[in-house]
Protein backbone atom coordinates (compact mmCIF):
# COMPACT_ATOMS: atom_id res chain seq x y z
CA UNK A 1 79.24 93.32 111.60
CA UNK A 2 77.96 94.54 108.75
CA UNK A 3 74.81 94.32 106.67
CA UNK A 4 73.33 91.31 105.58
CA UNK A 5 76.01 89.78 108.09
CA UNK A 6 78.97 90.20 106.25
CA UNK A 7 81.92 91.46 108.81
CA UNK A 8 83.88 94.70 107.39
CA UNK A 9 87.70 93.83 107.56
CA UNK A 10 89.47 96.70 107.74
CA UNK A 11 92.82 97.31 105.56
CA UNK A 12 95.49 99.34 105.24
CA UNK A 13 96.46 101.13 101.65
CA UNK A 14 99.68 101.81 100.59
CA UNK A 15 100.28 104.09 97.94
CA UNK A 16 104.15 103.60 96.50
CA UNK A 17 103.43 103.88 93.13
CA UNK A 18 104.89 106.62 90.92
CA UNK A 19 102.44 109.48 90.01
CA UNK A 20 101.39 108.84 86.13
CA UNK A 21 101.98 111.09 83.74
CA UNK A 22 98.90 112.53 82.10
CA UNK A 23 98.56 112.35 78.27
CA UNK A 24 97.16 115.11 75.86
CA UNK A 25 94.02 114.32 74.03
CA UNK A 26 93.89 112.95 70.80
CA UNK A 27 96.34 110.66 69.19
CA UNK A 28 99.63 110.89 70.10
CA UNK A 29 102.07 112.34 67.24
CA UNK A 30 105.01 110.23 67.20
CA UNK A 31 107.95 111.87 65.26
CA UNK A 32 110.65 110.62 66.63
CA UNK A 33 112.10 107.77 68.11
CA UNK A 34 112.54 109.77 71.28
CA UNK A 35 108.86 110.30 70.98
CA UNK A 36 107.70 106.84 70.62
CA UNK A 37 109.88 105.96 73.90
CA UNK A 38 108.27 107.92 75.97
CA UNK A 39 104.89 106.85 74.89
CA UNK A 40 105.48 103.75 75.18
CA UNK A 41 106.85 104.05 78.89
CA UNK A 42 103.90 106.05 79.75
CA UNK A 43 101.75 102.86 78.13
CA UNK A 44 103.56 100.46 80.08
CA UNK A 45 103.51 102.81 83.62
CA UNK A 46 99.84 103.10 83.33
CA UNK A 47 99.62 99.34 82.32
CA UNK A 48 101.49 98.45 85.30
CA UNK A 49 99.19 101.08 87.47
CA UNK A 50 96.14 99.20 86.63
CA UNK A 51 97.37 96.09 87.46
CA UNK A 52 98.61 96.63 90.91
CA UNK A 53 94.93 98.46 90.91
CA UNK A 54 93.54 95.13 90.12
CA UNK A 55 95.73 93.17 92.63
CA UNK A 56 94.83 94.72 95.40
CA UNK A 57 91.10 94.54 94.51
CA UNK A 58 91.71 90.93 94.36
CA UNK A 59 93.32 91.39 97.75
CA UNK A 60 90.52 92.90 99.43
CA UNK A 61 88.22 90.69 98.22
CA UNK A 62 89.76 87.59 99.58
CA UNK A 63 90.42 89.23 102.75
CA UNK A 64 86.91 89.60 103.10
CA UNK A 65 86.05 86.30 102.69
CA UNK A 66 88.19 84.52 104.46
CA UNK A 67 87.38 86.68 107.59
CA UNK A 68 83.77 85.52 106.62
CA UNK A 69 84.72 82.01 106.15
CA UNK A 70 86.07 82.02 109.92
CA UNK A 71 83.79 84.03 111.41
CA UNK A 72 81.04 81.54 110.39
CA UNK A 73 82.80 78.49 111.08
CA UNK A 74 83.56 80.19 114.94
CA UNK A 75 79.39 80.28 114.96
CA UNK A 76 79.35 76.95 113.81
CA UNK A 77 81.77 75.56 116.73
């Protein structure tokens, strides 16, 4: 158990995701159509990074409580 009563889950983390690409500082300076393409797939990979980011947060947290939710109602029984 945990504190306050709150019983750690454990969880497994699986990193598949493609490395991002870093971006210089500053605005980007788009000249070319070439350019703009690969800005935008760098917007979209990082868009997509933080989303899976966010899933799995989501994830987590509902792990936890339902492993709550039954280890109270095996205390209640």
């Amino acid at each position: 158990m945990g504190s306050a009563g709150v019983a750690l889950v454990p969880f497994a983390i699986d990193w598949q995701a493609a490395p991002v690409p870093s971006l210089p500082a500053g605005p980007p300076i788009l000249d070319s159509l070439s350019d703009v393409c690969d800005w935008l797939g760098t917007y979209r990979e990082r868009l997509r990074v933080a989303r899976d980011d966010e899933r799995e947060q989501i994830g987590v947290l509902i792990g936890r409580m339902s492993a709550r939710y039954h280890l109270r109602r095996a205390e209640l029984a």
